[in-house]
Each structure stands twice: as C-alpha cells, then as structure tokens.
C-alpha atoms as a PDB file:
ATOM      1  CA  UNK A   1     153.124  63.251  66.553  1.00  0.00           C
ATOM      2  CA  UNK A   2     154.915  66.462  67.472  1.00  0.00           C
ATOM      3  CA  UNK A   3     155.126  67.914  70.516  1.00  0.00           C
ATOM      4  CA  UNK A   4     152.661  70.649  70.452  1.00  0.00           C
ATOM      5  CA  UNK A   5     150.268  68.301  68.740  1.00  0.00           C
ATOM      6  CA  UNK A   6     150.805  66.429  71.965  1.00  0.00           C
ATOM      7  CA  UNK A   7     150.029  69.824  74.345  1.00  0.00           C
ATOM      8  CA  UNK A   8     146.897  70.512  72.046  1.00  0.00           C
ATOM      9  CA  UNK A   9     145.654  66.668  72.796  1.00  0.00           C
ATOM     10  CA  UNK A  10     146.072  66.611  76.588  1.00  0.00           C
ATOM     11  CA  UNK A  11     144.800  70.326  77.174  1.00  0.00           C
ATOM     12  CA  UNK A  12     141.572  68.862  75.179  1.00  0.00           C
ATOM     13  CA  UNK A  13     141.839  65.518  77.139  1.00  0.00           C
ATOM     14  CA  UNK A  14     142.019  67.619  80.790  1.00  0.00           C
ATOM     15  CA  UNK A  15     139.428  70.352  79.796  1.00  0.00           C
ATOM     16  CA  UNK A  16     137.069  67.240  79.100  1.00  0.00           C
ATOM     17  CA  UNK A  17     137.535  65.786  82.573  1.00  0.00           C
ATOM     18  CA  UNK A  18     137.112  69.542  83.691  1.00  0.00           C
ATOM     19  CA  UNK A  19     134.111  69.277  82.010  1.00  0.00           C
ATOM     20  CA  UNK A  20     132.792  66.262  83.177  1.00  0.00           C
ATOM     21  CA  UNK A  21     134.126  66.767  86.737  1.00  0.00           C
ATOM     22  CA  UNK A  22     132.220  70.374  87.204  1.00  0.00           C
ATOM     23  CA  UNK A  23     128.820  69.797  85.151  1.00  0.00           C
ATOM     24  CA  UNK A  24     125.801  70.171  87.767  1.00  0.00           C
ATOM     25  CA  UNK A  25     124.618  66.390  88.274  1.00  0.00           C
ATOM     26  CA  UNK A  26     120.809  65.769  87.546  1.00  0.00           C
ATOM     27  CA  UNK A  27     120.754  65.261  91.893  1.00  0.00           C
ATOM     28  CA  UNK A  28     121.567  69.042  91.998  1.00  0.00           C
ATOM     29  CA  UNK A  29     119.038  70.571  89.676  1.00  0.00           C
ATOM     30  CA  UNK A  30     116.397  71.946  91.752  1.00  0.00           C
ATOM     31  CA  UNK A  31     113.178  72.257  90.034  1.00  0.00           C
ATOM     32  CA  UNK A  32     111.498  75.612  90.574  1.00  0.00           C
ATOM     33  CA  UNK A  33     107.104  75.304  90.502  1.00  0.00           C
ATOM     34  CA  UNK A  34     105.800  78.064  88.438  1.00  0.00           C
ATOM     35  CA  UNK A  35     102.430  79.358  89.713  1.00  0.00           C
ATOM     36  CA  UNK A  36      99.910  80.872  88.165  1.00  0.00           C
ATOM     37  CA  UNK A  37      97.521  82.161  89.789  1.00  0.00           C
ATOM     38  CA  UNK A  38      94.218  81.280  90.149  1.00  0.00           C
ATOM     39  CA  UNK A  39      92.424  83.821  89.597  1.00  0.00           C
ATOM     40  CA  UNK A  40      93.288  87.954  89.193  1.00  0.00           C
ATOM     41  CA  UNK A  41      90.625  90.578  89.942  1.00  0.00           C
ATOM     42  CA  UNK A  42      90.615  94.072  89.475  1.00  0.00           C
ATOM     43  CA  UNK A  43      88.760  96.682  91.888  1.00  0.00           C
ATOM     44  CA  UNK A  44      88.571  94.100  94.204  1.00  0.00           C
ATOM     45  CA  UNK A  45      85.790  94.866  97.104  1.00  0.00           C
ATOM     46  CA  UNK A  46      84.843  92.419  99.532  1.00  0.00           C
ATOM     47  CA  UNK A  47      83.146  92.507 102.912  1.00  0.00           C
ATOM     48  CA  UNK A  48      83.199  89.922 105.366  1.00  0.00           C
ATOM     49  CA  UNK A  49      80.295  89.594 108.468  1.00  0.00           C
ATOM     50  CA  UNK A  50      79.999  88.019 111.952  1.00  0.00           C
ATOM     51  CA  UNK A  51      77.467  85.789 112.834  1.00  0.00           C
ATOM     52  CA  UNK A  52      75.129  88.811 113.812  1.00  0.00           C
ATOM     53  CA  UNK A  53      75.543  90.207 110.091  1.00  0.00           C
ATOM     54  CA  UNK A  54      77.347  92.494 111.192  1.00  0.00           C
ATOM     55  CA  UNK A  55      80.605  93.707 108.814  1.00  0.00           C
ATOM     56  CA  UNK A  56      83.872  93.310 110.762  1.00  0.00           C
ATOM     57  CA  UNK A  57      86.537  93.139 107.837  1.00  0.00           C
ATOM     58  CA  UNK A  58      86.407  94.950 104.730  1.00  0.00           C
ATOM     59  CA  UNK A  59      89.104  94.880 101.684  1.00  0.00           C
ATOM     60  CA  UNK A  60      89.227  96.790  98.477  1.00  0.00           C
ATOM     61  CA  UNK A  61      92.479  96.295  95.858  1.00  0.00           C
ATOM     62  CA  UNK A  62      93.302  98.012  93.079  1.00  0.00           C
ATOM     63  CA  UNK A  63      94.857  94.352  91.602  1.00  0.00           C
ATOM     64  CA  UNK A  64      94.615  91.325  93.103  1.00  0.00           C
ATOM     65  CA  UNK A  65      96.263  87.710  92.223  1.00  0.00           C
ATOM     66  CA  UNK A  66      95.546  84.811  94.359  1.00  0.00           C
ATOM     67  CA  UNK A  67      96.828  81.777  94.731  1.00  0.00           C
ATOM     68  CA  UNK A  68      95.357  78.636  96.109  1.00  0.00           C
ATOM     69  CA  UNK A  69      97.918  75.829  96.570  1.00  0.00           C
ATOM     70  CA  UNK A  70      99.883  78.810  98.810  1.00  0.00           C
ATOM     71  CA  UNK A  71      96.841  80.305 100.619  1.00  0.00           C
ATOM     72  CA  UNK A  72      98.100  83.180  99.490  1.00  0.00           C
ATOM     73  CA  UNK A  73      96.665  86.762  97.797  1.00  0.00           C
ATOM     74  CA  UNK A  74      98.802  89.341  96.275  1.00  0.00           C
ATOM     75  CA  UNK A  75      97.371  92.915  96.084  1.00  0.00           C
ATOM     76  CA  UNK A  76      98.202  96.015  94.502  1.00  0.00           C
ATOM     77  CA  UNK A  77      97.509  98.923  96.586  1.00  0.00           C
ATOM     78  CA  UNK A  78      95.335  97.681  99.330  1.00  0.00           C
ATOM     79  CA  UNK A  79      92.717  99.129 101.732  1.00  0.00           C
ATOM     80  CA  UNK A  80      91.649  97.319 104.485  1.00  0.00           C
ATOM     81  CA  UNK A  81      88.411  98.422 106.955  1.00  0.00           C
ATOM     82  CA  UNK A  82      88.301  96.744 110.490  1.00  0.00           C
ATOM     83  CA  UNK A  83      84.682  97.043 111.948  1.00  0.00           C
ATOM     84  CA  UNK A  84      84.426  97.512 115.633  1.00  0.00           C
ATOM     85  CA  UNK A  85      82.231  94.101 117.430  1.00  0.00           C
ATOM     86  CA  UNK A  86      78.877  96.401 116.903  1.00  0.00           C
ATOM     87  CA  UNK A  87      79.454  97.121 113.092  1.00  0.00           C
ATOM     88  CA  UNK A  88      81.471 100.750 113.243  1.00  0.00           C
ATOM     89  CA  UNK A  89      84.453 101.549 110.842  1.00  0.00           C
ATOM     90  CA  UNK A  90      87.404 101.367 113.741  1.00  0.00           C
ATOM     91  CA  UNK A  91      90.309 101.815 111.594  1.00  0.00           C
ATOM     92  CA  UNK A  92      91.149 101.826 107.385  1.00  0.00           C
ATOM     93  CA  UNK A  93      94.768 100.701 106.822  1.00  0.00           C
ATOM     94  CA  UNK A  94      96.207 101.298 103.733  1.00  0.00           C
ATOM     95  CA  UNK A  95      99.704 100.350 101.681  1.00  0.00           C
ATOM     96  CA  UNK A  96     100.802 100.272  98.147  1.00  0.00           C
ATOM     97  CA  UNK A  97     101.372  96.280  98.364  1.00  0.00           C
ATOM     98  CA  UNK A  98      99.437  93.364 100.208  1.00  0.00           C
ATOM     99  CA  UNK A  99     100.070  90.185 101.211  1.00  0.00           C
ATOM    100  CA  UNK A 100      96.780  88.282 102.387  1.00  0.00           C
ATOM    101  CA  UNK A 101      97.598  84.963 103.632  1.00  0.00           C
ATOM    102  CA  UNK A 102      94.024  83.250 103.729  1.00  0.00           C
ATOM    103  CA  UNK A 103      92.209  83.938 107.505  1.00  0.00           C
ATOM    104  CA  UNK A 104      95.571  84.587 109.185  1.00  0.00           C
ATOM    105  CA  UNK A 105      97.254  87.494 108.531  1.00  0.00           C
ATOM    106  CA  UNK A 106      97.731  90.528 105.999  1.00  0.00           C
ATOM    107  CA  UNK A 107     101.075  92.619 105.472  1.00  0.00           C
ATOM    108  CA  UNK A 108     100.754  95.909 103.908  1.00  0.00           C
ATOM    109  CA  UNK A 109     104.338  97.301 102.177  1.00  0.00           C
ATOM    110  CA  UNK A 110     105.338 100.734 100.789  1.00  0.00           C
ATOM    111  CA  UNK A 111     103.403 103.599 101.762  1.00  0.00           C
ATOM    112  CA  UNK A 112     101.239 102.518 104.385  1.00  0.00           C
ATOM    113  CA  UNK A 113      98.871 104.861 106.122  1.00  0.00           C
ATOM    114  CA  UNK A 114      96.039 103.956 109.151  1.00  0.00           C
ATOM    115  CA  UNK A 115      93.670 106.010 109.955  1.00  0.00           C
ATOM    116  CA  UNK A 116      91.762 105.816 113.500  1.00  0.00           C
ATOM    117  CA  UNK A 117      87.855 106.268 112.236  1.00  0.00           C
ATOM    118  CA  UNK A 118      85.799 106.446 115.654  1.00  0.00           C
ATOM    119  CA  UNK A 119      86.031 110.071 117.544  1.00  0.00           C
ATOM    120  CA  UNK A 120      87.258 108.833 120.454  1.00  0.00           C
ATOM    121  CA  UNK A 121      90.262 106.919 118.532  1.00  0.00           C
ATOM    122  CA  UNK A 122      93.862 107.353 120.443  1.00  0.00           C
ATOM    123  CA  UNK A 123      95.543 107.681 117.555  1.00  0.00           C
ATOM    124  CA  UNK A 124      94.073 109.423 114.410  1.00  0.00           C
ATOM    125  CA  UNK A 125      96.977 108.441 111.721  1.00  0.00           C
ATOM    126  CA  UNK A 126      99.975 106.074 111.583  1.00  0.00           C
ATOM    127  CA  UNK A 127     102.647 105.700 108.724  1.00  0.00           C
ATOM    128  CA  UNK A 128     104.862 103.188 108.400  1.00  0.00           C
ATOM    129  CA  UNK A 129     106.392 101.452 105.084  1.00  0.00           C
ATOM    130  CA  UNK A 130     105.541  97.850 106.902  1.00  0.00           C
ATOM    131  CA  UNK A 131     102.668  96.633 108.920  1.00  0.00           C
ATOM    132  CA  UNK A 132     101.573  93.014 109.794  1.00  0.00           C
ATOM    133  CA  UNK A 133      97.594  92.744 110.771  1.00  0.00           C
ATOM    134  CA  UNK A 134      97.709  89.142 112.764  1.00  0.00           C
ATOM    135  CA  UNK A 135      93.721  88.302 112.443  1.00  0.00           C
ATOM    136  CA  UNK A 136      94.438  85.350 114.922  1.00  0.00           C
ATOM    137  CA  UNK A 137      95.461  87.445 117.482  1.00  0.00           C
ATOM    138  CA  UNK A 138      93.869  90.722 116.703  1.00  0.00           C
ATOM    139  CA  UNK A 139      97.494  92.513 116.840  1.00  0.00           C
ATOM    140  CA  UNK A 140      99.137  94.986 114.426  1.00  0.00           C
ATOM    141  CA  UNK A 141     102.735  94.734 114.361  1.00  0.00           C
ATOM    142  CA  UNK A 142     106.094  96.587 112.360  1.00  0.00           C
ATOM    143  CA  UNK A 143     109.949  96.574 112.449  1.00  0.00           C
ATOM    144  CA  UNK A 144     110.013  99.629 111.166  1.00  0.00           C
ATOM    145  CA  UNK A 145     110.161 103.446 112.328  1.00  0.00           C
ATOM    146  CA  UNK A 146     106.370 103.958 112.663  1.00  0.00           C
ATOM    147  CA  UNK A 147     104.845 107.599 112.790  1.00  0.00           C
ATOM    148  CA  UNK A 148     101.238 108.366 114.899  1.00  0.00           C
ATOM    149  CA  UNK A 149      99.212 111.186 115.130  1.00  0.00           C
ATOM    150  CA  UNK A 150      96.371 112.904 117.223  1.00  0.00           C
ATOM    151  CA  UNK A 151      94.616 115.959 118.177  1.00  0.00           C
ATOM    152  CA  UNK A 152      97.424 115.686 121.626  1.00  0.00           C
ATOM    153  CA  UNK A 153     100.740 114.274 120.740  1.00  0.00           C
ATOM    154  CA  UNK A 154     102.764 113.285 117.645  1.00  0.00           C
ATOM    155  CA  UNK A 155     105.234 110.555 117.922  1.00  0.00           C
ATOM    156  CA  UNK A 156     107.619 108.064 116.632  1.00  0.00           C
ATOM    157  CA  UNK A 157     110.003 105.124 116.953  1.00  0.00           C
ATOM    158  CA  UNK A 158     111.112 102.145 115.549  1.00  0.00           C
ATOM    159  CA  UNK A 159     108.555  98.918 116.502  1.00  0.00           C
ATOM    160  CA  UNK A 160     104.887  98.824 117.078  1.00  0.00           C
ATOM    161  CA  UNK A 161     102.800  96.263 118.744  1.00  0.00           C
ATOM    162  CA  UNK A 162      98.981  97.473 118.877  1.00  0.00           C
ATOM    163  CA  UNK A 163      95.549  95.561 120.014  1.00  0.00           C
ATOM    164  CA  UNK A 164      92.910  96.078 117.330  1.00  0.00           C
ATOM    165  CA  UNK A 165      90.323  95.500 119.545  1.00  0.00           C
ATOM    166  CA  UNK A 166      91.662  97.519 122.679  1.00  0.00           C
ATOM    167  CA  UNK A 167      92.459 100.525 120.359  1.00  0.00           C
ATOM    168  CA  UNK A 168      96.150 100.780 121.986  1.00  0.00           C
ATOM    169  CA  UNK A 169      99.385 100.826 120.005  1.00  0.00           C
ATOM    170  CA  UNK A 170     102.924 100.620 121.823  1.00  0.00           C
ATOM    171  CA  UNK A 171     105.792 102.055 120.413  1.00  0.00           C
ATOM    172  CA  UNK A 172     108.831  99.271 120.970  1.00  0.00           C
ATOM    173  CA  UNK A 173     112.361 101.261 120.247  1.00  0.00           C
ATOM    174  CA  UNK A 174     113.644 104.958 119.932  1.00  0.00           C
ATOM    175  CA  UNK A 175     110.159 106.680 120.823  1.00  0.00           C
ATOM    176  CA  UNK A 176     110.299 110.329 120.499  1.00  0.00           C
ATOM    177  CA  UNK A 177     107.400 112.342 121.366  1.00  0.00           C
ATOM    178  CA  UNK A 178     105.552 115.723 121.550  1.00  0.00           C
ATOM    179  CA  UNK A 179     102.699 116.578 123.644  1.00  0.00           C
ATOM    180  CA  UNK A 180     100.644 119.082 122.433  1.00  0.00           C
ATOM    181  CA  UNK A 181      98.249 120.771 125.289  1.00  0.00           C
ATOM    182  CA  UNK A 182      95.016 122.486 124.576  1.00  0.00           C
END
C-alpha cells in the first residue's frame, strides 16, 4: 500500500468517527406537534350575555382559527365591543391581529385603535401597536408607546394600565401631554 493510499484510508477512517461522533442522537431529536386547527371561520361575529341577557362582550374577525388542545383563537383583524354592566357599547378595540386565549385574555397586535363609545368617556381614542384585555381582571394593559385622545387633552407615553370597568387608563413611562382648554 503506498503512502497516500494510506492518507486517503485514515482521512476516510477519521471523517467516519467524525461522523459518528457529531450525528444528533435519537435522545436529542425533539419532536415538534403540528396543529391544525379545529375549526376556521370567516366573518366571525359573536356576542356573549350576562345572566340578565344583557350583551357585555362582543367580537367580530375578519379570519379566525382556533385551536382547542391550546385554548387558543387566532384572528385576523379583530374588533372587540365591551358592554358597560347595563348593556351600553363602553369601548370597541380594534387591531390587525388577535390572540383570544379562551375566557382569559385577548391581545390585539399591529394597528390597534380603541375607541371610548359613551359621551361621557375620558378618553375618546387610543393607538397603540400592542394591547392585552385581561377579562379576569377587567384591565387593559401595553409595553408600548400608547397614544389617547379627547375633546381636552392629547397624550402619550410608553405603558398603559387601564380599568375597563372604572373607565380610567394610566399612562406608566415618558407621558407627554397637552391640555387643550375650551
């Protein structure tokens, strides 16, 4: 056997134990669920009612997917209607993505817009690109720089933590605001 025969030989022996050494044992493969959903519905409306049959949550979607093993519903551009406790439209919440987990809470992405329906509302719009409705708690919440509106002050900062039912929001961080007098 020559000598480069001999190279050839152990570069193939050593890039086989390189081989062997390296490859991804069957321990390490992680195996990755793929969900379908369980059901998809286009121009999604639904209403939901108190005890008194009274509406106090409304949804439309453009798209929706959901998912039942994750509690979960995807949406494509969302609108969301909270109902005051004696059946008024208090606010409509819109984004261009939704995340509904089931009963607990509902994150709007992208564009989103609120809108404060009643005349006496504090604040008439908000935009954001995140917002976080916590049902349980009755709280809106974002990270991000939020934007309100009314008839007597504009203003904006980073953070918002709001009571649905109290109709009060709370700019967290970085609030900058104009009063406007009549």
């Amino acid at each position: 056997m020559s000598r480069q025969t001999g190279w050839f030989f152990g570069l193939f022996v050593l890039a086989l134990a390189c081989w062997q050494w390296f490859k991804p044992s069957d321990e390490q493969v992680i195996t990755q669920q793929n969900y379908q959903p369980d059901f998809i519905a286009k121009n999604l409306v639904s209403v939901q009612y108190n005890k008194l049959g009274l509406p106090y949550r409304g949804l439309e979607a453009e798209y929706a997917e959901h998912y039942q093993p994750l509690a979960m519903t995807l949406m494509e551009k969302p609108v969301i209607l909270l109902y005051s406790p004696s059946g008024q439209p208090q606010w409509q919440l819109s984004g261009d993505e939704g995340m509904l987990n089931t009963d607990d809470n509902l994150v709007l992405n992208g564009t989103v817009v609120g809108k404060g329906l009643q005349a006496n509302s504090p604040v008439k719009t908000l935009t954001t690109e995140y917002l976080e409705l916590d049902f349980i708690n009755n709280q809106l919440r974002s990270n991000q720089v939020v934007q309100l509106t009314s008839p007597n002050y504009q203003a904006q900062g980073r953070g918002l933590l709001g009571k649905i039912d109290q109709q009060t929001v709370e700019l967290l961080h970085d609030t900058q605001a104009t009063y406007i007098t009549p």
